[in-house]
C-alpha atoms as a PDB file:
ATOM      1  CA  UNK A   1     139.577  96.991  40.900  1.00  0.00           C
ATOM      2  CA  UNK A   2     138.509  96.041  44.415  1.00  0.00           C
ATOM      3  CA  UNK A   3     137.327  91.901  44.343  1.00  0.00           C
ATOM      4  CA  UNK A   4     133.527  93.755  46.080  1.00  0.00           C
ATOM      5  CA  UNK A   5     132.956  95.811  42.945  1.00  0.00           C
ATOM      6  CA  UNK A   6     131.004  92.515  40.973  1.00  0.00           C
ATOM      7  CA  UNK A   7     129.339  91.894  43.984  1.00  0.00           C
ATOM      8  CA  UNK A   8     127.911  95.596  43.967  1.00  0.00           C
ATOM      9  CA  UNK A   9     127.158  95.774  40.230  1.00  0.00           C
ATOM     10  CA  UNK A  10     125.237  92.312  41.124  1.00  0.00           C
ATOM     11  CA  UNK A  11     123.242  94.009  43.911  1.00  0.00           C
ATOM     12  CA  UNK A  12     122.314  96.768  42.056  1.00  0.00           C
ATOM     13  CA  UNK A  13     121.206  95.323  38.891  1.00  0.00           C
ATOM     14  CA  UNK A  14     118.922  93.310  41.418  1.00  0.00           C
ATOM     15  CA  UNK A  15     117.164  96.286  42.882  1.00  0.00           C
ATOM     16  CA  UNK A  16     116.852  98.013  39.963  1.00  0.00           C
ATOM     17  CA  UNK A  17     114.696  94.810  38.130  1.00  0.00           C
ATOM     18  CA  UNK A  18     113.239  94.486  41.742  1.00  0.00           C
ATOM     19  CA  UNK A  19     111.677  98.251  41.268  1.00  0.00           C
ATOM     20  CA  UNK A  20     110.930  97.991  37.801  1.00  0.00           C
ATOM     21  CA  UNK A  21     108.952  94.874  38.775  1.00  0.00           C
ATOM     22  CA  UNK A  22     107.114  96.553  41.506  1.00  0.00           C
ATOM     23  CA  UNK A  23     106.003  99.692  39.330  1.00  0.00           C
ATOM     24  CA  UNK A  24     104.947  97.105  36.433  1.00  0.00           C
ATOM     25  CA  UNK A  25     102.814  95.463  38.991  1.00  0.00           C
ATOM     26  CA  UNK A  26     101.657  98.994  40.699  1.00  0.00           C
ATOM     27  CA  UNK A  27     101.803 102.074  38.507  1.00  0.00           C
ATOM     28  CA  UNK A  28     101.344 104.441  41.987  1.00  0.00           C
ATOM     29  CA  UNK A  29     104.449 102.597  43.146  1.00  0.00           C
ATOM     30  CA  UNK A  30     106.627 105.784  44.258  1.00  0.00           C
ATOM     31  CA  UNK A  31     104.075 108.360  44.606  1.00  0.00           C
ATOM     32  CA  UNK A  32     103.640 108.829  47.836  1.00  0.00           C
ATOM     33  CA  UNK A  33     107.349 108.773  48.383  1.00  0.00           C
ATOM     34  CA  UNK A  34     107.358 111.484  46.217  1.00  0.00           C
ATOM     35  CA  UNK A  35     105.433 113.873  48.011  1.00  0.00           C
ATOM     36  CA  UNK A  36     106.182 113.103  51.480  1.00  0.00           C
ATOM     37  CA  UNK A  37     109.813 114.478  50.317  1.00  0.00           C
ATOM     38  CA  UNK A  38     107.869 117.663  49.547  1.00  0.00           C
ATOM     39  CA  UNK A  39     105.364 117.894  52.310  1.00  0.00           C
ATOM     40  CA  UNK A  40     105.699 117.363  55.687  1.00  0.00           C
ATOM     41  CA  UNK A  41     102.986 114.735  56.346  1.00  0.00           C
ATOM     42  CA  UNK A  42     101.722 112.144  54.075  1.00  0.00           C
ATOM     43  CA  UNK A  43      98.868 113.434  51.503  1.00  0.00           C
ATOM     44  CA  UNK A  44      97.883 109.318  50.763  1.00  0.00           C
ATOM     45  CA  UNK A  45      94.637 108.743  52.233  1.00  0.00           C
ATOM     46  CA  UNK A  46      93.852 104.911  52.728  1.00  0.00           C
ATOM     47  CA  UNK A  47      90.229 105.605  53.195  1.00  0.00           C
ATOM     48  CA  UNK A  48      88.970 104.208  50.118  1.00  0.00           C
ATOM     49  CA  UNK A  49      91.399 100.799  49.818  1.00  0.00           C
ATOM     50  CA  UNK A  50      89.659  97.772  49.573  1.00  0.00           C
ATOM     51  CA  UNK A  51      91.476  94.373  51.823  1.00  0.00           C
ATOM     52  CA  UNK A  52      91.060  91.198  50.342  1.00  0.00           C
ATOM     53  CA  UNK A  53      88.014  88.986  50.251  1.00  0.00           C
ATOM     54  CA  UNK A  54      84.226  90.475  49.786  1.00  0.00           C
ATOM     55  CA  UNK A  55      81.846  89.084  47.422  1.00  0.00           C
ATOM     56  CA  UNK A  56      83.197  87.237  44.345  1.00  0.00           C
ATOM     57  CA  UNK A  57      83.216  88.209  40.711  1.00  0.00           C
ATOM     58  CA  UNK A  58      80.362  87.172  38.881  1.00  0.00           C
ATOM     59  CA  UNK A  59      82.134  85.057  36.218  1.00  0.00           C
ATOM     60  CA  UNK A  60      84.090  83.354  39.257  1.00  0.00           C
ATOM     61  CA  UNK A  61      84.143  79.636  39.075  1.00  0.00           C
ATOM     62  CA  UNK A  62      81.903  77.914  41.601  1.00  0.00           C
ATOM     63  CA  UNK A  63      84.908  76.211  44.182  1.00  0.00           C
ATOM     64  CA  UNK A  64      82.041  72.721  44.868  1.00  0.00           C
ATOM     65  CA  UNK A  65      81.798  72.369  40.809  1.00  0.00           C
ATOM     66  CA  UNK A  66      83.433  70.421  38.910  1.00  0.00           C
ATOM     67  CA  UNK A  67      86.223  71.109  35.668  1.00  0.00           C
ATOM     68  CA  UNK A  68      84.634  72.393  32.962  1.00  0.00           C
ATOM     69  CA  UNK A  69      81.383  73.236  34.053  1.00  0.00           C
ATOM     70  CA  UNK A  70      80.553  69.264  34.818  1.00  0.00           C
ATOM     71  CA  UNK A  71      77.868  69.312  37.441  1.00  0.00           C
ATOM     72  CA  UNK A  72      77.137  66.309  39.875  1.00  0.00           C
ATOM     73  CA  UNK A  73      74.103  64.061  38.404  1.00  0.00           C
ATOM     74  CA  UNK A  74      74.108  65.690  34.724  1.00  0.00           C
ATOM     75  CA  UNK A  75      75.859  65.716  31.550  1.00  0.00           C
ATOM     76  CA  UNK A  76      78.808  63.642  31.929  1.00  0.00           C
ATOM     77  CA  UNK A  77      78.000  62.618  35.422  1.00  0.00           C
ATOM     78  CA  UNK A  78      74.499  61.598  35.041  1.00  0.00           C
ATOM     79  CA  UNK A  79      74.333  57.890  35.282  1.00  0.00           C
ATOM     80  CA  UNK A  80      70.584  56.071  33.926  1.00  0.00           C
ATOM     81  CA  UNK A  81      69.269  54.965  36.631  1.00  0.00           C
ATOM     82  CA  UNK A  82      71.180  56.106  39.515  1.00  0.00           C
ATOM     83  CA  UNK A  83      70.081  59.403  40.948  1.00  0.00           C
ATOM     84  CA  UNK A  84      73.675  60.147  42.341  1.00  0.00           C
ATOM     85  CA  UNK A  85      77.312  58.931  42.455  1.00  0.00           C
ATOM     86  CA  UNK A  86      77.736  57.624  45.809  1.00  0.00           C
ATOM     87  CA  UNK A  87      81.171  56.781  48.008  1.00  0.00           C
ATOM     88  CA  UNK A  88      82.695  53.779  47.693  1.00  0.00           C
ATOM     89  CA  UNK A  89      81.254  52.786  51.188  1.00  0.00           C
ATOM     90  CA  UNK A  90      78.286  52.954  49.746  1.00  0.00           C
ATOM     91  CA  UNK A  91      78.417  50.406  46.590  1.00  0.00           C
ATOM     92  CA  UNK A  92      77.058  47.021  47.509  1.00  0.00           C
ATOM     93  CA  UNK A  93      79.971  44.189  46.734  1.00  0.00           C
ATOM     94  CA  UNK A  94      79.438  40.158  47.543  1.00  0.00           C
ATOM     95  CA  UNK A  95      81.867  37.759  47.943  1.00  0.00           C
ATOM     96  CA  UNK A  96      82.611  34.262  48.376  1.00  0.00           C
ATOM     97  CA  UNK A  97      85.709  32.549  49.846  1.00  0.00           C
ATOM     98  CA  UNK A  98      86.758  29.088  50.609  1.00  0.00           C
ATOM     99  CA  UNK A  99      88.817  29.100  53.154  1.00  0.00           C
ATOM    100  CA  UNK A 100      89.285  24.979  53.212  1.00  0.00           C
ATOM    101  CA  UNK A 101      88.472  22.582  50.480  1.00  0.00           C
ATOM    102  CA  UNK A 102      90.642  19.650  51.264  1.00  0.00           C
ATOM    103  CA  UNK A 103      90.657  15.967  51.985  1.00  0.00           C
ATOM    104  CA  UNK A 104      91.963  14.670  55.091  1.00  0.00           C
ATOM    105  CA  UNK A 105      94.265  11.352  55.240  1.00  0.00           C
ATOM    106  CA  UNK A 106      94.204   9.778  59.041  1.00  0.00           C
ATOM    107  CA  UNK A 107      94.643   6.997  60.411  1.00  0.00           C
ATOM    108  CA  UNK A 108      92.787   3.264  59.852  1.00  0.00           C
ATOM    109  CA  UNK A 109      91.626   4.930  56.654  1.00  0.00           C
ATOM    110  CA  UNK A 110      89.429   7.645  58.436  1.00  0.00           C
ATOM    111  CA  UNK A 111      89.789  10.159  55.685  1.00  0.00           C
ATOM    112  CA  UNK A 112      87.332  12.546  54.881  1.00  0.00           C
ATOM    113  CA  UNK A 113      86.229  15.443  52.769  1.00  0.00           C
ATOM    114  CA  UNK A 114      86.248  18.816  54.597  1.00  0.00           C
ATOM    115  CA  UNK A 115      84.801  22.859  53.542  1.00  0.00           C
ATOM    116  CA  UNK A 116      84.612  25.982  55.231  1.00  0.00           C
ATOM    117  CA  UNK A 117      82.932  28.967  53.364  1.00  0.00           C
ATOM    118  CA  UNK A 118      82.413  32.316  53.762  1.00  0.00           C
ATOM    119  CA  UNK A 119      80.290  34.845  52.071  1.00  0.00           C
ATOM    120  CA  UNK A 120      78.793  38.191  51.990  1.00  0.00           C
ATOM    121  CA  UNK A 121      77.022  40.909  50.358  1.00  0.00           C
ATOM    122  CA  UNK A 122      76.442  44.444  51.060  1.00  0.00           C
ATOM    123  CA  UNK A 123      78.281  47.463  52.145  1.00  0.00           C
ATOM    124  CA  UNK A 124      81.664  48.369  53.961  1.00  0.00           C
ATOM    125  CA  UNK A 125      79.711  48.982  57.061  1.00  0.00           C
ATOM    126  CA  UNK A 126      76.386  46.686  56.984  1.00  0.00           C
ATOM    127  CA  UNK A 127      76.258  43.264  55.084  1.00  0.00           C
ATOM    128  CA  UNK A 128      74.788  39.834  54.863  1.00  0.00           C
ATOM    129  CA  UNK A 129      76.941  37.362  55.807  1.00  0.00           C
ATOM    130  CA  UNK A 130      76.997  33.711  55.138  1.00  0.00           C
ATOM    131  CA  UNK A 131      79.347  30.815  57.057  1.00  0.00           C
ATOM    132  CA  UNK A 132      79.450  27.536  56.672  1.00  0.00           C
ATOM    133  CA  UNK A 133      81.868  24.726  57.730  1.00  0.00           C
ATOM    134  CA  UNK A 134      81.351  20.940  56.983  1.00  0.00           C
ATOM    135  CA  UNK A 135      82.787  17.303  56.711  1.00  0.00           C
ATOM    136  CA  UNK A 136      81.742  13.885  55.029  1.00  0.00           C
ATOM    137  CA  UNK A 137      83.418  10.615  55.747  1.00  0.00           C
ATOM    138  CA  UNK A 138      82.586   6.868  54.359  1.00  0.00           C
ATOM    139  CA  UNK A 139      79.532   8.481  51.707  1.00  0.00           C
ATOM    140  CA  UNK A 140      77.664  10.801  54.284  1.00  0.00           C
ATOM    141  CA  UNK A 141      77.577  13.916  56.074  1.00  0.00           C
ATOM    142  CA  UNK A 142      78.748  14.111  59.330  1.00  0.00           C
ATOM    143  CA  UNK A 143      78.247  17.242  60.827  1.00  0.00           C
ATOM    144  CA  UNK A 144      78.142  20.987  59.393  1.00  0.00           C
ATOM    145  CA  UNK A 145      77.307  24.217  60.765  1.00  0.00           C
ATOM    146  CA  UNK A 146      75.423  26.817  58.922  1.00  0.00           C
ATOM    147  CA  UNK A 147      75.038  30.188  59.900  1.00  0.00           C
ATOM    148  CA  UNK A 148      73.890  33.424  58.305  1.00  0.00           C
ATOM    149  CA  UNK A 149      74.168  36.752  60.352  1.00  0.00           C
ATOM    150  CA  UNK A 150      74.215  40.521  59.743  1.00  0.00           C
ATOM    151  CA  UNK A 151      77.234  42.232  59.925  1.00  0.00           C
ATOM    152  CA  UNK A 152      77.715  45.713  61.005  1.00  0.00           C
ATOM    153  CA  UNK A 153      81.318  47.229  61.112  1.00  0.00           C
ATOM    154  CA  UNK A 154      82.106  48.975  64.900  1.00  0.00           C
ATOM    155  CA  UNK A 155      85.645  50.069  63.729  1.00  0.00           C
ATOM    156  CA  UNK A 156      88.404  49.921  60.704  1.00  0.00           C
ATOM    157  CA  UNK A 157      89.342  46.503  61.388  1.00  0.00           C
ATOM    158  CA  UNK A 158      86.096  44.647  63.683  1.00  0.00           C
ATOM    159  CA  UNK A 159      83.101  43.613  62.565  1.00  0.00           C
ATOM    160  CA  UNK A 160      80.098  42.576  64.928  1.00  0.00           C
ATOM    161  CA  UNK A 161      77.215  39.718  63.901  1.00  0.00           C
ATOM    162  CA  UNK A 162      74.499  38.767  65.021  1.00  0.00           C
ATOM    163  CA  UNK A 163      71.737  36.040  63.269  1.00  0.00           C
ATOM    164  CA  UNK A 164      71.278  32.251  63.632  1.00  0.00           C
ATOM    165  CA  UNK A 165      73.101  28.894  63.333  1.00  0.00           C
ATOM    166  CA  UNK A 166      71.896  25.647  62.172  1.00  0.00           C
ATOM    167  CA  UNK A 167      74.031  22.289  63.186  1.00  0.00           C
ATOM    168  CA  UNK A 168      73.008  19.075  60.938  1.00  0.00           C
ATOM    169  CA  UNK A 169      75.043  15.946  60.277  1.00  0.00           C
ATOM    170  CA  UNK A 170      74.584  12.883  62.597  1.00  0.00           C
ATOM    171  CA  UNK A 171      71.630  13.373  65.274  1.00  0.00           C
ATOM    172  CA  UNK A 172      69.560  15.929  65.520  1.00  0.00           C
ATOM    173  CA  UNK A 173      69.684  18.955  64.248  1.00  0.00           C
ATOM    174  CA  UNK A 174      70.091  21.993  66.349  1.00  0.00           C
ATOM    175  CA  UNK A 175      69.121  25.830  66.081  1.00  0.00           C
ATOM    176  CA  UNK A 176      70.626  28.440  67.805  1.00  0.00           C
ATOM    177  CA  UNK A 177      71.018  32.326  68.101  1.00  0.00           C
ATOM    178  CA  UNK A 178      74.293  33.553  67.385  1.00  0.00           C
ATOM    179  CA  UNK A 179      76.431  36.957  68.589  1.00  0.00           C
ATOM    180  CA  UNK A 180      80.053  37.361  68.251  1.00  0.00           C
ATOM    181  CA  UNK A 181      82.728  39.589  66.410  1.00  0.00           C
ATOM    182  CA  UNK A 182      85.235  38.980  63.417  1.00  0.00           C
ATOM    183  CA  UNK A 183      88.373  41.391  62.652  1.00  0.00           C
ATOM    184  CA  UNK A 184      91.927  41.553  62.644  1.00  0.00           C
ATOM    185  CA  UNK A 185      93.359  41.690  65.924  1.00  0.00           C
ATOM    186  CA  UNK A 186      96.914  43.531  66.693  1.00  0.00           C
ATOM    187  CA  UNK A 187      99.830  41.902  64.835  1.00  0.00           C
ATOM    188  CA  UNK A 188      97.634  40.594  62.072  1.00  0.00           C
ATOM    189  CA  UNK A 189      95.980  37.865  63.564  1.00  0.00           C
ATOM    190  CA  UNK A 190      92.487  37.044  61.996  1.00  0.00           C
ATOM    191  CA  UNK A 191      90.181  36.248  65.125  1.00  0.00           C
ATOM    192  CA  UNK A 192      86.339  34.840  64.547  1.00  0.00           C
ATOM    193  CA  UNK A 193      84.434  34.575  68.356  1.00  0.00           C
ATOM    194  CA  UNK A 194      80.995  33.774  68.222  1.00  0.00           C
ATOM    195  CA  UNK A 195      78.754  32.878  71.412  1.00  0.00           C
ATOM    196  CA  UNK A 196      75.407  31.192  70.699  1.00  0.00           C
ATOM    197  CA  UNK A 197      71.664  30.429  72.513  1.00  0.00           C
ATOM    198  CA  UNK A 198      70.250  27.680  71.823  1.00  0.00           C
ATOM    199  CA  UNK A 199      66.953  25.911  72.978  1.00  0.00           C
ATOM    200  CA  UNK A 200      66.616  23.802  76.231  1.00  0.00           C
ATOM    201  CA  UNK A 201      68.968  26.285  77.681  1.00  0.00           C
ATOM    202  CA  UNK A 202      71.632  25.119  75.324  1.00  0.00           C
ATOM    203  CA  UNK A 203      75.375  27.632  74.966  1.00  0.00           C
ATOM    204  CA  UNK A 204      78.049  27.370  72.974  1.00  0.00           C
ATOM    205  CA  UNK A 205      81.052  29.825  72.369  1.00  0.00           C
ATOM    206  CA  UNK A 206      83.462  28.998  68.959  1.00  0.00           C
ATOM    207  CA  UNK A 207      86.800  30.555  69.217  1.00  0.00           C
ATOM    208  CA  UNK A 208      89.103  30.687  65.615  1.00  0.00           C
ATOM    209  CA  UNK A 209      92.329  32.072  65.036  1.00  0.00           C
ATOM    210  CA  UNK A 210      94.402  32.224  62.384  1.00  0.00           C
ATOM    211  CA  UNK A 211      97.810  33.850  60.756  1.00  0.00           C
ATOM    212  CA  UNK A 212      99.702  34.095  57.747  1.00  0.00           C
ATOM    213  CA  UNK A 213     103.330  34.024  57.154  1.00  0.00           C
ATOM    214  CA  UNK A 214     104.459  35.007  53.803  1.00  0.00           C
ATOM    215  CA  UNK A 215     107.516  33.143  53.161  1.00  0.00           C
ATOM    216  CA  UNK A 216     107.413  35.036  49.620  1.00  0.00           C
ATOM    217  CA  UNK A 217     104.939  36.797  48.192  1.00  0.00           C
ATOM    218  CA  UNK A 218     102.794  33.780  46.713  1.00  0.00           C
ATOM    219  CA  UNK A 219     104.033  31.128  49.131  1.00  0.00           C
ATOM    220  CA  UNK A 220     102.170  31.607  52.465  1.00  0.00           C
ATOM    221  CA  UNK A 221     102.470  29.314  55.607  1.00  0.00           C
ATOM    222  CA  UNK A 222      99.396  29.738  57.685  1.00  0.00           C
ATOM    223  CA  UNK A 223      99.174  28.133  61.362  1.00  0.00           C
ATOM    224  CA  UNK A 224      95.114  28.308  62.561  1.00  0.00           C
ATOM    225  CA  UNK A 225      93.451  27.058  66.172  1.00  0.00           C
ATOM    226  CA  UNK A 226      89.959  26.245  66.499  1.00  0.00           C
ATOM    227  CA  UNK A 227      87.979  25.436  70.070  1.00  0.00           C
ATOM    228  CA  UNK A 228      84.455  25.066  70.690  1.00  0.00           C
ATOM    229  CA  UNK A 229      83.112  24.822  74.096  1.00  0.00           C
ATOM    230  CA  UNK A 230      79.510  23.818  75.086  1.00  0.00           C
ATOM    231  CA  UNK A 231      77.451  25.111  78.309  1.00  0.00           C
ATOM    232  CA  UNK A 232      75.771  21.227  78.666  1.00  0.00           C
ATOM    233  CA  UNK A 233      75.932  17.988  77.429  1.00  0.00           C
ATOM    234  CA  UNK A 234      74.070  16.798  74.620  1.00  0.00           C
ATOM    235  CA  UNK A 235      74.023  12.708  74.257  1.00  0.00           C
ATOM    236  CA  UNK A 236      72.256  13.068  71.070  1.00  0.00           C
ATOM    237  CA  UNK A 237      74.911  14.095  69.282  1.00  0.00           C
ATOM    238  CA  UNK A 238      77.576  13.120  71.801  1.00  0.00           C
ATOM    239  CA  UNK A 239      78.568  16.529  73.234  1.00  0.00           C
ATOM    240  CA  UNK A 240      79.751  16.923  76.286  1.00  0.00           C
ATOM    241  CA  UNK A 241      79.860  20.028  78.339  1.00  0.00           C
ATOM    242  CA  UNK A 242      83.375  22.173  79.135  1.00  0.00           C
ATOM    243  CA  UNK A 243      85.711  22.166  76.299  1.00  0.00           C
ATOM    244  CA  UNK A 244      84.450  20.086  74.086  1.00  0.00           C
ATOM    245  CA  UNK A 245      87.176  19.722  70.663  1.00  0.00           C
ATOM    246  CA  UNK A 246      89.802  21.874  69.443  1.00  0.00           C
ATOM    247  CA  UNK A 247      91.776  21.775  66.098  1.00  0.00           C
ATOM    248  CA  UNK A 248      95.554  22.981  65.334  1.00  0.00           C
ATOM    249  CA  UNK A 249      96.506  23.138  61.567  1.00  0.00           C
ATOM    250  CA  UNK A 250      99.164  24.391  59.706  1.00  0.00           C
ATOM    251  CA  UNK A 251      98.921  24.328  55.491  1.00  0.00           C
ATOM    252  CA  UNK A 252     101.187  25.794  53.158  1.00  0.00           C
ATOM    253  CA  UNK A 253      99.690  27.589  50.030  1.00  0.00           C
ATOM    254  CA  UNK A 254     101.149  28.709  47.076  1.00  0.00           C
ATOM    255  CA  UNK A 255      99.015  31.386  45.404  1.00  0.00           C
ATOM    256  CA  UNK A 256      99.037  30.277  41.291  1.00  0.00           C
ATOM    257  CA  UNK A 257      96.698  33.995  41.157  1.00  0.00           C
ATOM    258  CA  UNK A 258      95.399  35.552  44.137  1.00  0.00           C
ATOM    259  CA  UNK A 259      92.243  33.886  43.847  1.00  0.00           C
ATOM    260  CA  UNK A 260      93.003  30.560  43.620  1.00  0.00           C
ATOM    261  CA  UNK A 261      96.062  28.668  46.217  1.00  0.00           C
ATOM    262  CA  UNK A 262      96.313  25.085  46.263  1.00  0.00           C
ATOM    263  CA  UNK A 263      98.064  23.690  49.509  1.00  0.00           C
ATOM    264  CA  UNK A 264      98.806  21.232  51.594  1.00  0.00           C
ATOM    265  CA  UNK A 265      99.394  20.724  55.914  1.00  0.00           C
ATOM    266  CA  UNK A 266      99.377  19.165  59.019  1.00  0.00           C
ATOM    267  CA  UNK A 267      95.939  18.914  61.551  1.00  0.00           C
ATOM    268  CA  UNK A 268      96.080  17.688  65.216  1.00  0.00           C
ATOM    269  CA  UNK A 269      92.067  17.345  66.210  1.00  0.00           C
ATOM    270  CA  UNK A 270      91.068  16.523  69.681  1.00  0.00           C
ATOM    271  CA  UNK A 271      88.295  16.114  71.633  1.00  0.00           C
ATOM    272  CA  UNK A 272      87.911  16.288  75.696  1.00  0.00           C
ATOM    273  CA  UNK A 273      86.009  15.839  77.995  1.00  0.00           C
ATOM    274  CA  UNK A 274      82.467  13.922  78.320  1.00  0.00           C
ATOM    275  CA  UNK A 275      82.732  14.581  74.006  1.00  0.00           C
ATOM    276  CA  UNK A 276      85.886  12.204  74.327  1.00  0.00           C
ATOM    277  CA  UNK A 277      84.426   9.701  76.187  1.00  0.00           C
ATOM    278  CA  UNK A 278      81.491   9.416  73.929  1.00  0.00           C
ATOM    279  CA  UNK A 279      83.776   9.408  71.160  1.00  0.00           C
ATOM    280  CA  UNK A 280      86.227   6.242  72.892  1.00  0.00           C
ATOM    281  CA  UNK A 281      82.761   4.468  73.312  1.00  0.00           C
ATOM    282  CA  UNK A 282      82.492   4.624  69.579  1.00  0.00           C
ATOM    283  CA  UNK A 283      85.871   3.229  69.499  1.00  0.00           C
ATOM    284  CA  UNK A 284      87.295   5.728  67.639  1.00  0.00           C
ATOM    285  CA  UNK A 285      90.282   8.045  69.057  1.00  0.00           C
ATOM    286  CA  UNK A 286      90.144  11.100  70.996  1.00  0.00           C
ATOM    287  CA  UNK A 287      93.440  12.666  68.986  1.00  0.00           C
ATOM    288  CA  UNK A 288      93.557  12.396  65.558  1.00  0.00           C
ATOM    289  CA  UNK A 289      96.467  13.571  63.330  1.00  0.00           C
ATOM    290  CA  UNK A 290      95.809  14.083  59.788  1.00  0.00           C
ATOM    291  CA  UNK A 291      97.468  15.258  56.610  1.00  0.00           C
ATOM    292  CA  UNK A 292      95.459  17.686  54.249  1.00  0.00           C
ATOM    293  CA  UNK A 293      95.520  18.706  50.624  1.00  0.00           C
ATOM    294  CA  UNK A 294      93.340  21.015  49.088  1.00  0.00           C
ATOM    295  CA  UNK A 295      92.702  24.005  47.780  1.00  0.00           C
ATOM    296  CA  UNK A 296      91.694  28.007  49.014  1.00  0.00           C
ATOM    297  CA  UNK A 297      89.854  30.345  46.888  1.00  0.00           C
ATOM    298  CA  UNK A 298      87.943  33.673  46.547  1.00  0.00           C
ATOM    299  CA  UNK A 299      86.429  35.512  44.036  1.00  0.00           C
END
């Protein structure tokens, strides 16, 4: 027996399931064959086939509905209330974060109690936001900065703001208009820029950067730089114009639950300028280095 004959028995088994198949499927399968070996040209006449597509069957389901007949805003989908499900863009959300709580330990017993908040409510793309940023030392506030803008979102990872700023704390308190953008810049560095217009022809610009490192996945080193520079001086609360302080910091956090991170670091605060000569007329240094200990949370 020649090795090819399974091989052939193979092949036509195949065919003959693959014709079977085909006449199952299309009982004129053949026909024409038939009598074009009778007649010399084809008798089929394609006139009356139908191509696909045309009007749908009447019992066809309806391809925007949903399973089973569920319809958008009744039966199982009709929420009290709400006239229709919306996008998750479109929910309102708030938040509130703490990205400091700490106490500072310097030097000569300058230790104080420090904050920065942020908060918001509203959309992905528009929302209310809230900032504020503090510190007390020997029973009494001295300074903070309070601002609450509007946020609108101008691409996947920037938002822009725009609203007002209150400074309080020692001397007078100060009002300004504020404009600046927050985001995630390239590399995953969080950057906050904010310019603001105050009165008297007063202008500020607060620069913030910040970075985290995770060592593991709930212990997170994050190094952060802070600068704020002023347009003029202003003696009554012993500002000077040009660069005015700066902050480096680094903390270490170790996230108990996502919410909640305890932590502690390392500060270097400076000021420059007419600010640090105010400041040595006080007495007081111009560089201070401080350990912290506090705590970040969210919820």
């Amino acid at each position: 027996m020649s090795k090819l004959a399974p091989i052939r028995a193979l092949a036509m088994a195949v065919a003959s399931l693959t014709s079977i198949a085909v006449n199952a499927a299309d009982p004129h399968a053949g026909h024409g064959t038939e009598q074009n070996a009778t007649a010399s040209e084809p008798s089929m006449d394609h006139g009356d086939m139908q191509m696909q597509g045309g009007s749908a069957p009447p019992d066809a389901r309806d391809p925007n509905a949903y399973s089973n007949g569920l319809k958008l805003g009744e039966g199982d989908y009709a929420v009290p209330g709400v006239p229709k499900l919306m996008l998750h863009g479109e929910h309102r959300f708030m938040s509130l974060r703490a990205d400091t709580f700490e106490r500072r330990f310097a030097r000569k017993g300058a230790d104080s109690t420090a904050y920065s908040l942020q908060g918001w409510y509203g959309t992905t793309y528009d929302r209310l936001v809230m900032k504020a940023e503090g510190e007390w030392a020997e029973g009494k506030l001295q300074e903070s900065r309070t601002e609450l803008l509007w946020g609108h979102a101008i691409s996947s990872y920037w938002d822009s703001q725009l609203g007002v700023r209150l400074d309080a704390g020692e001397g007078p308190n100060r009002e300004w208009l504020a404009f600046g953008v927050q985001g995630l810049a390239p590399y995953w560095f969080e950057v906050d820029a904010t310019a603001y217009v105050g009165s008297g022809g007063r202008t500020a610009l607060r620069l913030e950067a910040s970075y985290e490192m995770l060592l593991t996945q709930r212990l997170i080193l994050e190094p952060k730089v802070e600068v704020q520079l002023f347009g003029k001086d202003d003696p009554a609360r012993q500002i000077g114009s040009g660069l005015s302080e700066g902050a480096v910091g680094l903390r270490l956090r170790y996230e108990l639950h996502r919410q909640f991170a305890p932590y502690i670091g390392i500060e270097q605060a400076a000021t420059f300028g007419k600010t640090a000569d105010y400041v040595r007329a006080e007495g007081e240094r111009t560089t201070q280095t401080r350990f912290v200990a506090g705590v970040r949370f969210w919820f």
